[in-house]
C-alpha atoms as a PDB file:
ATOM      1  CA  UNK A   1       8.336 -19.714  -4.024  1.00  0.00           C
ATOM      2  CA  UNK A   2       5.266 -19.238  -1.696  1.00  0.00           C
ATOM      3  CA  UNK A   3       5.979 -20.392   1.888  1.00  0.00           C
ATOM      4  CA  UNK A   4       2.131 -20.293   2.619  1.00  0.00           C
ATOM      5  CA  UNK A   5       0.527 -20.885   6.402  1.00  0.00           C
ATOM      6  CA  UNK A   6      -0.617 -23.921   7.247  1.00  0.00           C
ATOM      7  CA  UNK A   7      -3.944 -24.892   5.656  1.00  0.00           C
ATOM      8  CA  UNK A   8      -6.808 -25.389   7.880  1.00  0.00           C
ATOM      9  CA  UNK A   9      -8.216 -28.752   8.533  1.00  0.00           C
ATOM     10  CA  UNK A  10     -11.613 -28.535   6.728  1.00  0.00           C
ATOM     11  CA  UNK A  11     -14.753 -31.140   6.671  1.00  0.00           C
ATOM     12  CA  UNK A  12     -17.065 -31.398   4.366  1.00  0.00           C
ATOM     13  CA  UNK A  13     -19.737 -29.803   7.065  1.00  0.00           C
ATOM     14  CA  UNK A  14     -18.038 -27.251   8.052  1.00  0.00           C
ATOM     15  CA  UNK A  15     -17.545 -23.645   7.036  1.00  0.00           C
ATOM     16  CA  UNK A  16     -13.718 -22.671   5.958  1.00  0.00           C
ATOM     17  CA  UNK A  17     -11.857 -21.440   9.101  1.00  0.00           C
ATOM     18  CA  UNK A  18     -10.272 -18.064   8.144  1.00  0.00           C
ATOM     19  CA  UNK A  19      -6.883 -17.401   8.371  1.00  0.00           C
ATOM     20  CA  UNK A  20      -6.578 -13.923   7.478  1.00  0.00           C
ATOM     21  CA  UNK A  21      -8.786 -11.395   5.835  1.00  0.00           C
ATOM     22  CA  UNK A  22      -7.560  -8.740   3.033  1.00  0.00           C
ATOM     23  CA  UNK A  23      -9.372  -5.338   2.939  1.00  0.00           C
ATOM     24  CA  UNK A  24      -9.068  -3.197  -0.043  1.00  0.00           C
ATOM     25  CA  UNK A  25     -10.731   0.116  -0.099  1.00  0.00           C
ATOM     26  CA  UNK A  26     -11.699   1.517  -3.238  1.00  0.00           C
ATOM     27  CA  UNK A  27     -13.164   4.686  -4.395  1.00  0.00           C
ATOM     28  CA  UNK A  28     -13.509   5.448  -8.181  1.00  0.00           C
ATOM     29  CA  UNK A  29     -11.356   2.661  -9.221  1.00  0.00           C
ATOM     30  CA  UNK A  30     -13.211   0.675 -11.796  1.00  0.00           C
ATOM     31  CA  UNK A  31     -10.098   1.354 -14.020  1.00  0.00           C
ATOM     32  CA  UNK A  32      -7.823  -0.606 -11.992  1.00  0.00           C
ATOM     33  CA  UNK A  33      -9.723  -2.675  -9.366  1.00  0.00           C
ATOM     34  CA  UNK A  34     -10.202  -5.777 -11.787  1.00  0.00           C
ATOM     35  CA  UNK A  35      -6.429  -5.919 -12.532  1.00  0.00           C
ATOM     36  CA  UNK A  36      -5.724  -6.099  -8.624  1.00  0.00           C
ATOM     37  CA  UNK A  37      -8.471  -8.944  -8.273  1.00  0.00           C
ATOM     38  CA  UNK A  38      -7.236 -11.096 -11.151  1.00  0.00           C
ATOM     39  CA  UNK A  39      -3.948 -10.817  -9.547  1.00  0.00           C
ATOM     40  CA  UNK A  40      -5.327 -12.529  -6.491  1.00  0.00           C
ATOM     41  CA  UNK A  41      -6.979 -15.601  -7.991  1.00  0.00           C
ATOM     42  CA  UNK A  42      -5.748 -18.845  -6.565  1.00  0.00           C
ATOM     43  CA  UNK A  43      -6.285 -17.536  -3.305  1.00  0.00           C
ATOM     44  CA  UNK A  44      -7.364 -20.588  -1.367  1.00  0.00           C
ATOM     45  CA  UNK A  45     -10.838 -20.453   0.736  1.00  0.00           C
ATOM     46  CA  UNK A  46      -9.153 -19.954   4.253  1.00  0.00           C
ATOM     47  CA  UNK A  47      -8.164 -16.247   3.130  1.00  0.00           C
ATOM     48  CA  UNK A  48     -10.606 -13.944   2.807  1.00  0.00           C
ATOM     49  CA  UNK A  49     -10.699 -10.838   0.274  1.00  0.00           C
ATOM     50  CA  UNK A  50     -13.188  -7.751   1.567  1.00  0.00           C
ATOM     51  CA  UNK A  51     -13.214  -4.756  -1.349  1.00  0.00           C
ATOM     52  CA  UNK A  52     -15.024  -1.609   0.408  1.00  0.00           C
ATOM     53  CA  UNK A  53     -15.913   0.345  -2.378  1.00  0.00           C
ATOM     54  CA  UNK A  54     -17.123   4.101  -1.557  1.00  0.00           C
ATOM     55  CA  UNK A  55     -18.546   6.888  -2.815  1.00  0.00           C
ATOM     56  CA  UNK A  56     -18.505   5.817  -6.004  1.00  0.00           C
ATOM     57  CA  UNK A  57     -19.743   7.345  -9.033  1.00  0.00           C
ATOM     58  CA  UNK A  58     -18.266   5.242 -11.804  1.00  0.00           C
ATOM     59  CA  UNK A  59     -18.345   1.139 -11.988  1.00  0.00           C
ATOM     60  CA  UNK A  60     -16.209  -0.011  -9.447  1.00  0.00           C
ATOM     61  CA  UNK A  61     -18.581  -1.889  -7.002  1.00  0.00           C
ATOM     62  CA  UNK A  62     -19.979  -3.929 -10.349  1.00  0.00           C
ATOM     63  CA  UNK A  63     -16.671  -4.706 -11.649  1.00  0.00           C
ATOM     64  CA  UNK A  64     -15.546  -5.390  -8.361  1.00  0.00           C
ATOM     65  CA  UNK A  65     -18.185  -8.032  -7.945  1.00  0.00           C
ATOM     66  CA  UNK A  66     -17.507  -9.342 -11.407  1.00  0.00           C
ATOM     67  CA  UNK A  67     -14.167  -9.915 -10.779  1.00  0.00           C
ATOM     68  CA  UNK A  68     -14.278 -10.842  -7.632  1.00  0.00           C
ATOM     69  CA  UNK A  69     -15.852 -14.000  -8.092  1.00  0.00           C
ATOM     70  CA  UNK A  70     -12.741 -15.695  -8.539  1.00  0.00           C
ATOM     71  CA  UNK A  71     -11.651 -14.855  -5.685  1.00  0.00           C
ATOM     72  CA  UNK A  72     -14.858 -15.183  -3.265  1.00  0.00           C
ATOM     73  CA  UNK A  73     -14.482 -11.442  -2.243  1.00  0.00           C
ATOM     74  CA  UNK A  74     -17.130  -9.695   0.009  1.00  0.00           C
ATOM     75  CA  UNK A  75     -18.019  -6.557  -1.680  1.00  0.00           C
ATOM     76  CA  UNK A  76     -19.162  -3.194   0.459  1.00  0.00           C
ATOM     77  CA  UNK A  77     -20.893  -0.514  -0.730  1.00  0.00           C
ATOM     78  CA  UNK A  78     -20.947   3.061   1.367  1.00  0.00           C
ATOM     79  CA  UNK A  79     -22.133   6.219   0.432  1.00  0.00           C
ATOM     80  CA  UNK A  80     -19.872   8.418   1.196  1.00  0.00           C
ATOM     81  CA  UNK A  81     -15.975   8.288   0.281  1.00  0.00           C
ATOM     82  CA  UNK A  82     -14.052   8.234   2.724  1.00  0.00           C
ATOM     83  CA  UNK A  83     -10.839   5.840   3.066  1.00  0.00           C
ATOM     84  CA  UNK A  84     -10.472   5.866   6.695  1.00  0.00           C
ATOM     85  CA  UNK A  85     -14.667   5.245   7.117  1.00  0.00           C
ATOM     86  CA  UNK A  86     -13.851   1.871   4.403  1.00  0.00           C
ATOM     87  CA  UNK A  87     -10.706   0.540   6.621  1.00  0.00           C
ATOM     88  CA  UNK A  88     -12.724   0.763   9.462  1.00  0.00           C
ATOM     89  CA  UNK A  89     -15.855  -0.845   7.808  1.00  0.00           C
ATOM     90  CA  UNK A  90     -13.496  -3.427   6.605  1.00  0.00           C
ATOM     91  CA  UNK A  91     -12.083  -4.274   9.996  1.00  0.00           C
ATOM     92  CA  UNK A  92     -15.804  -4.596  11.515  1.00  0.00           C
ATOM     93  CA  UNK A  93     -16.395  -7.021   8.423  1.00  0.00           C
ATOM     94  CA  UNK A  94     -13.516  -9.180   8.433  1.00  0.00           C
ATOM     95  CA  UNK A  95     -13.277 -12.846  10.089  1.00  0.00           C
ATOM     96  CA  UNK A  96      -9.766 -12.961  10.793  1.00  0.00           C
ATOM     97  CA  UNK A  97      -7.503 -10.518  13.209  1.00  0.00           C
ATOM     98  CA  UNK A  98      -4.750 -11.197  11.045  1.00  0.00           C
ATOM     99  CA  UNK A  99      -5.508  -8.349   8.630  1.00  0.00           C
ATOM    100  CA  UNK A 100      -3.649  -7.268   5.098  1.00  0.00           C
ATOM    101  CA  UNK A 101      -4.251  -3.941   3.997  1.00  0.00           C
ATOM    102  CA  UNK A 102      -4.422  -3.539   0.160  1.00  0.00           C
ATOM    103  CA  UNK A 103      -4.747  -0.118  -2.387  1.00  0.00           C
ATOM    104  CA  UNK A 104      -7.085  -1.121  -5.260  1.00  0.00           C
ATOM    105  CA  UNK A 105      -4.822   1.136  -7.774  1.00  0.00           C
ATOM    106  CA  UNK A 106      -1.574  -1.658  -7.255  1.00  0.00           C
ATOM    107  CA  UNK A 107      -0.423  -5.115  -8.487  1.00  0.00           C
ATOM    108  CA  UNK A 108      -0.471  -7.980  -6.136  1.00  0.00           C
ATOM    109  CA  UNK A 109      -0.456 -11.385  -6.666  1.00  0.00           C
ATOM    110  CA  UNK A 110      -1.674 -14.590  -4.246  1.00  0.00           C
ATOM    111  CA  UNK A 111       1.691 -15.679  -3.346  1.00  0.00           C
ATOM    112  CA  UNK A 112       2.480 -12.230  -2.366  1.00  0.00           C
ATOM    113  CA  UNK A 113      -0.227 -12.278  -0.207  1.00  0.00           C
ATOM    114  CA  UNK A 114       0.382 -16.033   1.023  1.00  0.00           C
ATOM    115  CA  UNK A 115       3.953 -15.146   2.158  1.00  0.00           C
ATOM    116  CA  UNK A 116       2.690 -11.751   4.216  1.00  0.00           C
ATOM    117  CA  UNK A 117       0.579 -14.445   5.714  1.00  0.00           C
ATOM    118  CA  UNK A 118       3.317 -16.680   6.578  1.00  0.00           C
ATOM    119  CA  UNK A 119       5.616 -14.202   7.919  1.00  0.00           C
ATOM    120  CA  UNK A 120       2.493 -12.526  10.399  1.00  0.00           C
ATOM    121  CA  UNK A 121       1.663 -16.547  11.393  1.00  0.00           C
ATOM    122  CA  UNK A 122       5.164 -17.279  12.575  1.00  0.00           C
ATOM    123  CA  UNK A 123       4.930 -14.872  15.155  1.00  0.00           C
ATOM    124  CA  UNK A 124       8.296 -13.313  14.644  1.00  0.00           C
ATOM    125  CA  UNK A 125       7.317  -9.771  13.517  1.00  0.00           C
ATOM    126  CA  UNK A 126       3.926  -7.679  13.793  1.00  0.00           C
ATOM    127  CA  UNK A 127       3.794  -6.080  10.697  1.00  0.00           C
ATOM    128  CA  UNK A 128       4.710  -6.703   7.255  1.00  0.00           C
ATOM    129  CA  UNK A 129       4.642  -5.782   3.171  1.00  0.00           C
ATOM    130  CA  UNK A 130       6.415  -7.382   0.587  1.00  0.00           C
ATOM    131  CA  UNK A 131       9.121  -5.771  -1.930  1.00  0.00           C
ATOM    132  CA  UNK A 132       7.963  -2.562  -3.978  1.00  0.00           C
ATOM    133  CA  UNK A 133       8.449  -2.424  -7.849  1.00  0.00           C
ATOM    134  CA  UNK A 134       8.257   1.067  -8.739  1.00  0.00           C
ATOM    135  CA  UNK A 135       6.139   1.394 -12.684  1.00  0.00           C
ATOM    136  CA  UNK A 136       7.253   4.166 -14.051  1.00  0.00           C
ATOM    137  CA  UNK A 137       6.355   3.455 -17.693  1.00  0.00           C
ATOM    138  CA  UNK A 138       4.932   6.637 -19.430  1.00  0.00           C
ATOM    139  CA  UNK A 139       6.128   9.024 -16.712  1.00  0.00           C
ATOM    140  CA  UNK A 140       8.836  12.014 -17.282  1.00  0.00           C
ATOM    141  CA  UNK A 141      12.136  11.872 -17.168  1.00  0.00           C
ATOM    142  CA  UNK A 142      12.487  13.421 -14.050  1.00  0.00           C
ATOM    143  CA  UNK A 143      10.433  11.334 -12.152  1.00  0.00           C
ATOM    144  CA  UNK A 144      11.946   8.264 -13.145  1.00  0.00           C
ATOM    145  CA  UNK A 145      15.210   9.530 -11.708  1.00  0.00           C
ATOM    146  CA  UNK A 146      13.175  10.146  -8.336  1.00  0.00           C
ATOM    147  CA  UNK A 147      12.456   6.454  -8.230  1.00  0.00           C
ATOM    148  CA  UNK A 148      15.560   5.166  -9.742  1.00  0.00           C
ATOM    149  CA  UNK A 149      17.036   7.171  -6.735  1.00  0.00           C
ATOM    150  CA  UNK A 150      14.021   5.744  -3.743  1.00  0.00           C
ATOM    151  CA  UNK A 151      14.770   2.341  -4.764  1.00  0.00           C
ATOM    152  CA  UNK A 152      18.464   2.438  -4.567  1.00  0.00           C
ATOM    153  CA  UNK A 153      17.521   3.987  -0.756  1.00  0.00           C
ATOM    154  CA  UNK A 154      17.358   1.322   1.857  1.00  0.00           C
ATOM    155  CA  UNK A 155      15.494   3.128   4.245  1.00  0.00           C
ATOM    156  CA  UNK A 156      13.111   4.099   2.217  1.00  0.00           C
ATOM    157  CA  UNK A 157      12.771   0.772   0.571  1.00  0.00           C
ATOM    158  CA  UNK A 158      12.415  -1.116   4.129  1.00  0.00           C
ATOM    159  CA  UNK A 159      10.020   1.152   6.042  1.00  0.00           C
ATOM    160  CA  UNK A 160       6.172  -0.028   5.639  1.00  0.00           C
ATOM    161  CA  UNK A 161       4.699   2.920   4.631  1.00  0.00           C
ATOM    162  CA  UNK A 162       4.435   3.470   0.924  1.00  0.00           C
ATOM    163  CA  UNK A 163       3.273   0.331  -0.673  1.00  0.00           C
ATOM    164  CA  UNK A 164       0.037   0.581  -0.730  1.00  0.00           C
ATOM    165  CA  UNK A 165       0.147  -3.021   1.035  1.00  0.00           C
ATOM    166  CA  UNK A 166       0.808  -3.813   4.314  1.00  0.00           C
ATOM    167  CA  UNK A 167      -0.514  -6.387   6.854  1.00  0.00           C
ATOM    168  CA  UNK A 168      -0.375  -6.621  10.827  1.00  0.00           C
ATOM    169  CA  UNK A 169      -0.543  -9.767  12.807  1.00  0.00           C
ATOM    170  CA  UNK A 170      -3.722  -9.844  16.139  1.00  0.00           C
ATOM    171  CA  UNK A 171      -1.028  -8.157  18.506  1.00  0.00           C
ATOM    172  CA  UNK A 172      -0.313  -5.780  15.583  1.00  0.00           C
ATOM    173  CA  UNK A 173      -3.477  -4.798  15.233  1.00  0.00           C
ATOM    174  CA  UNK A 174      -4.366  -4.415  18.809  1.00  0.00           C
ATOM    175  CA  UNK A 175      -2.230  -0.920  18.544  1.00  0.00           C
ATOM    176  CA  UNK A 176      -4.957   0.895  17.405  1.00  0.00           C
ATOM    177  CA  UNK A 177      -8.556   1.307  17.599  1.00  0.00           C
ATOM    178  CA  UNK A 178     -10.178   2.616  14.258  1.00  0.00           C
ATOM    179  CA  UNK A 179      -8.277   4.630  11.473  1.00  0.00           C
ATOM    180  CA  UNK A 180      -7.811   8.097  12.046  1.00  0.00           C
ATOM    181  CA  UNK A 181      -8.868  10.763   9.642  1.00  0.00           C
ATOM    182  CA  UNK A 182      -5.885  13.047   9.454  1.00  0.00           C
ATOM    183  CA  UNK A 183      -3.183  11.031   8.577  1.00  0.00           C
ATOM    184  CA  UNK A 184      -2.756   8.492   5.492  1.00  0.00           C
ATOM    185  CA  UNK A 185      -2.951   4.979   6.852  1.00  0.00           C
ATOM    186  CA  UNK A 186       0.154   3.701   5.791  1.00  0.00           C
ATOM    187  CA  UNK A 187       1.979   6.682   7.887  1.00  0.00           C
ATOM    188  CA  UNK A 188      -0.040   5.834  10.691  1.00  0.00           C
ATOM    189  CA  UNK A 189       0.016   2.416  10.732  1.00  0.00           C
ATOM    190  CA  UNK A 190       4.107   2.401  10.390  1.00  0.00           C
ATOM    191  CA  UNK A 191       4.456   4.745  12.943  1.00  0.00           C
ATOM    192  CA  UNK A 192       3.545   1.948  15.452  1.00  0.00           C
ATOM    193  CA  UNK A 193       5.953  -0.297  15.621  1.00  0.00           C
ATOM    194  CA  UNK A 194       9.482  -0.364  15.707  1.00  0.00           C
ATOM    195  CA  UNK A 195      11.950  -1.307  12.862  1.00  0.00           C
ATOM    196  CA  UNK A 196      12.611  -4.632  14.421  1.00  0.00           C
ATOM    197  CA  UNK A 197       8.668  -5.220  14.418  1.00  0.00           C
ATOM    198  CA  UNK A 198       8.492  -5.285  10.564  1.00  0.00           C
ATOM    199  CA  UNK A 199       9.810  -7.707   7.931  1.00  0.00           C
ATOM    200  CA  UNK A 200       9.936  -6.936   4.251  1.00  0.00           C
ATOM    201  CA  UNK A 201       9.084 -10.203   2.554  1.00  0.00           C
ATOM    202  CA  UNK A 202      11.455 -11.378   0.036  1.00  0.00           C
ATOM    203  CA  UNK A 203       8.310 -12.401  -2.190  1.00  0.00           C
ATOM    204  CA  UNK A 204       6.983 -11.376  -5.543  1.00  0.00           C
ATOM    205  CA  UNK A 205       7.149  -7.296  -5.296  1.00  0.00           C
ATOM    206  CA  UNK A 206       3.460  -5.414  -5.071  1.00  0.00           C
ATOM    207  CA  UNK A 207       4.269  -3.128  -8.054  1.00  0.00           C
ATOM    208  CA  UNK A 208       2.864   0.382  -7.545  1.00  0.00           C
ATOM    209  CA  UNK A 209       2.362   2.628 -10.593  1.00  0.00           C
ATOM    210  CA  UNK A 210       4.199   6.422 -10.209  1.00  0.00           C
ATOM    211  CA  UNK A 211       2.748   9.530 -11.044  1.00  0.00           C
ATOM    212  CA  UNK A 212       3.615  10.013 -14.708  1.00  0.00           C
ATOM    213  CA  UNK A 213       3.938  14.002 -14.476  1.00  0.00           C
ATOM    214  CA  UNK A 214       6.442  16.070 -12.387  1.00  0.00           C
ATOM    215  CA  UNK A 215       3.564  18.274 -11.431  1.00  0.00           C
ATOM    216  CA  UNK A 216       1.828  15.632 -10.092  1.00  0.00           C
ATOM    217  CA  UNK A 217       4.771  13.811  -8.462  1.00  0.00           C
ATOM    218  CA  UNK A 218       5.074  17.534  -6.551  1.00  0.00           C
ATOM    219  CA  UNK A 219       1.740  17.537  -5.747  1.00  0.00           C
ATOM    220  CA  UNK A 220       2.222  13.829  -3.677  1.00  0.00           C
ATOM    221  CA  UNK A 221       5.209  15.296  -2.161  1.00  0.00           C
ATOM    222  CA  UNK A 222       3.810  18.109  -1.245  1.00  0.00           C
ATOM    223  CA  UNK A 223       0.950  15.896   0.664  1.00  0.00           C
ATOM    224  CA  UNK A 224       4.038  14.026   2.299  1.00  0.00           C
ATOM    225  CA  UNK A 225       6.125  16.700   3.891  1.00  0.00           C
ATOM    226  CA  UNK A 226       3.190  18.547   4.908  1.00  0.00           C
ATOM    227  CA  UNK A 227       2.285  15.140   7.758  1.00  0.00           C
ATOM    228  CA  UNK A 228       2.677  15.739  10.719  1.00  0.00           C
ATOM    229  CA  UNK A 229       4.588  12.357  11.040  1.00  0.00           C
ATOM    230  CA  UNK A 230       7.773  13.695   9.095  1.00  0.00           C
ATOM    231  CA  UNK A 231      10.509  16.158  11.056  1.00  0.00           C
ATOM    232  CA  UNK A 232      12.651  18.260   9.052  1.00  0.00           C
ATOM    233  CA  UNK A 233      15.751  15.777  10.279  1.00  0.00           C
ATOM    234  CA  UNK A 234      14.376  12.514   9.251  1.00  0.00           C
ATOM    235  CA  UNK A 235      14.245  14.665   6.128  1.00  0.00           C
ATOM    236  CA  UNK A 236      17.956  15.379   5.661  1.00  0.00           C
ATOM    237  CA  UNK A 237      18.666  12.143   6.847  1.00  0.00           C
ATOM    238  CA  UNK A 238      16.843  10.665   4.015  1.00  0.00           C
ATOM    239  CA  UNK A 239      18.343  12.653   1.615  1.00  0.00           C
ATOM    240  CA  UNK A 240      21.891  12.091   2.926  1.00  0.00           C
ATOM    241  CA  UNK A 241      20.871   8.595   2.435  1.00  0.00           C
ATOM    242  CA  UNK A 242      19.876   8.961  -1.051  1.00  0.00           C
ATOM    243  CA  UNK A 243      22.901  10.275  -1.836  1.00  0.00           C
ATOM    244  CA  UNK A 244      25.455   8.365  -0.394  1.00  0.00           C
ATOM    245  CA  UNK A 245      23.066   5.140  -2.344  1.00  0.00           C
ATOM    246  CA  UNK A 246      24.828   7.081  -5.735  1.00  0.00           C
ATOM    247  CA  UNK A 247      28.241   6.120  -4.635  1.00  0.00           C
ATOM    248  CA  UNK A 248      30.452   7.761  -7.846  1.00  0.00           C
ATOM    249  CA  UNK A 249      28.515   6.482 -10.983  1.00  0.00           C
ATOM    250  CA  UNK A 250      27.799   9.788 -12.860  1.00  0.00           C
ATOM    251  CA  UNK A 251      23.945   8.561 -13.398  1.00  0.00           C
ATOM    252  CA  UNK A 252      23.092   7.541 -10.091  1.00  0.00           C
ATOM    253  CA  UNK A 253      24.275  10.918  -8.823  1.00  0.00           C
ATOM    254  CA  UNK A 254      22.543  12.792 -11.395  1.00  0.00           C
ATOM    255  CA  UNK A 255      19.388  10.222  -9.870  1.00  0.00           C
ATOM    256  CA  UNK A 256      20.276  11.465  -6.711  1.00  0.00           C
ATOM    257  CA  UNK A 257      20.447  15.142  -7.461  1.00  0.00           C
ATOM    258  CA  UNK A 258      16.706  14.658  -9.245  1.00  0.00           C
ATOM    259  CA  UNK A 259      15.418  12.866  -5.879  1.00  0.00           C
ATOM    260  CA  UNK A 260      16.942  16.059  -3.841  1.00  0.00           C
ATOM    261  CA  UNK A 261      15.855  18.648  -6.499  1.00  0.00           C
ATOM    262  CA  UNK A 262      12.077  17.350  -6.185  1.00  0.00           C
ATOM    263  CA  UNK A 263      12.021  16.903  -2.782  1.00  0.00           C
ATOM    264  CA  UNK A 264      13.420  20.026  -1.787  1.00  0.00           C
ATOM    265  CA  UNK A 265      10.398  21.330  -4.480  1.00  0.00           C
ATOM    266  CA  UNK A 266       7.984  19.785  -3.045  1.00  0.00           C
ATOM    267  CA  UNK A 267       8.786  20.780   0.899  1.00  0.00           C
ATOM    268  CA  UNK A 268       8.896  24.302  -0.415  1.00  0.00           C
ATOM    269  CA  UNK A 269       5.391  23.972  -1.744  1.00  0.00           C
ATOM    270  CA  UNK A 270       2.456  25.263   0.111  1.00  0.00           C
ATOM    271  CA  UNK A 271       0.559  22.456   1.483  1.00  0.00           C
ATOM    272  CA  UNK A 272      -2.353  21.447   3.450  1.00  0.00           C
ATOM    273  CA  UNK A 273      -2.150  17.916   3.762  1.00  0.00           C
ATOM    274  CA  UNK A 274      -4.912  15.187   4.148  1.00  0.00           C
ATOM    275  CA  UNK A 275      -7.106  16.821   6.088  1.00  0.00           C
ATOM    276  CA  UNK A 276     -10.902  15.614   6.572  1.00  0.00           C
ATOM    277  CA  UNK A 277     -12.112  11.722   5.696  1.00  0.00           C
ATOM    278  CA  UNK A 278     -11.762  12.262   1.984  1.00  0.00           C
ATOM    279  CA  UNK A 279      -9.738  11.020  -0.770  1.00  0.00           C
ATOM    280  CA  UNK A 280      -6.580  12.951  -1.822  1.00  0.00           C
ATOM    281  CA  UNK A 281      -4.442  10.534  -4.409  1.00  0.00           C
ATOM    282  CA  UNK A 282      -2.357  11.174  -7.782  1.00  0.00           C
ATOM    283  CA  UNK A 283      -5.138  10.106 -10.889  1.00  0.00           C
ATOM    284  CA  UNK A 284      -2.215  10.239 -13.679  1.00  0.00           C
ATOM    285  CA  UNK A 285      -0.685   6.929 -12.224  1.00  0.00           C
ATOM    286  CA  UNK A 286      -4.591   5.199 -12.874  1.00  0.00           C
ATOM    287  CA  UNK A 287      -4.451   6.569 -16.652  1.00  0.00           C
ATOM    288  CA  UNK A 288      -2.536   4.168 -18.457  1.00  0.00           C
ATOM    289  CA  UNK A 289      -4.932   1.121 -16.600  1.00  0.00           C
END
């Protein structure tokens, strides 16, 4: 059920107040950033949807203005790709300081969005994402135990980072100045703002798509653990946590014993993190799109 914000009062002469503004960057995402923007129609007026496409080569600022019609959406176009340089461009564009933070490559939906809203407006919290629905359809064996095992995980399922949506109420986003360049923004953002700070919506889940390879699953990892935002303990806490989720039930512990296998893997790995204002991101999750 969407427990949407109050509706502004509008007249017949006057421009829609804004109530909150959605940014999605996108770069190279013509393959998936219509299927996010048909998920958002019946948006009303009062929320505003801002698509920063850049450094694109392929057809993602046309088919983001194509379908974006339906849903009114502002559409950028930058030169150069860079996903911290479109966040930031985003925030100088938008209307509202109550801001929602979208990928292009997941699946939202308008009441989704509408209950973020809600829970920012009532003051209560300072940041918030809905539930995650992990897609793992097409992807190996092995990586479907990973997320079998991360969903199962409550602190992994209740921490902001990793949805590829999040949003921040005005006090929220007072925290911080512009994006930084070194660190993903989800990391960043979380870091923030303490546990009690955040609600996870009970809403309809953003689903986010998996890498469908172990190679490439390794490959994210190995862009996780090398942040500077992650400490070997909060490391073997989480997998502690992953594997007391099994409990005895022969699957979920062979689940858990994937989840530790591949992260162990991909700490081991050499890796240089996100380094620079480019775009580092798994491209076998955008195939099947």
């Amino acid at each position: 059920m969407i427990v949407s914000p109050d509706a502004p009062s509008v007249g017949t002469a006057a421009p829609v107040a804004c109530v909150a503004s959605v940014i999605v960057p996108a770069h190279n995402e013509a393959s998936v950033i219509g299927r996010l923007l048909d998920g958002l129609c019946g948006l009303p007026a009062w929320i505003e949807v801002i698509v920063v496409c850049n450094g694109c080569w392929d057809d993602t600022t046309s088919v983001a203005r194509d379908r974006g019609a339906g849903v009114r959406a502002r559409v950028l176009d930058l030169p150069a790709a860079s996903k911290q340089a479109a966040l930031d461009a985003g925030d100088r564009t938008a209307r509202s300081d109550t801001r929602l933070y979208v990928d292009a490559d997941v699946r939202a939906s308008a009441e989704s969005i509408l209950d973020v809203v809600a829970a920012l407006r009532r003051g209560s919290v300072l940041a918030a994402r809905p539930l995650i629905r992990y897609d793992t359809s097409g992807a190996d064996s092995l990586v479907r135990a990973f997320y079998r095992a991360r969903t199962r995980t409550k602190p992994l399922m209740t921490s902001l980072w990793g949805a590829g949506f999040y949003g921040v109420s005005p006090e929220g986003r007072a925290r911080w100045a512009t994006f930084p360049a070194s660190v993903p923004d989800d990391f960043f953002v979380a870091s923030l703002f303490e546990s009690d700070e955040v609600a996870i919506v009970d809403t309809v889940p953003v689903v986010v798509s998996t890498p469908r390879t172990v190679s490439a699953l390794l490959h994210t990892l190995r862009r996780v653990y090398a942040l500077p935002t992650r400490s070997p303990r909060s490391s073997i806490s989480t997998l502690a946590a992953v594997v007391r989720s099994a409990g005895y039930q022969l699957h979920d512990l062979l689940d858990a014993a994937a989840y530790c296998l591949l992260a162990a893997t991909g700490r081991l790995l050499p890796g240089r993190g996100r380094r620079g204002t480019g775009w580092e991101r798994d491209e076998t999750s955008r195939q099947a799109a």
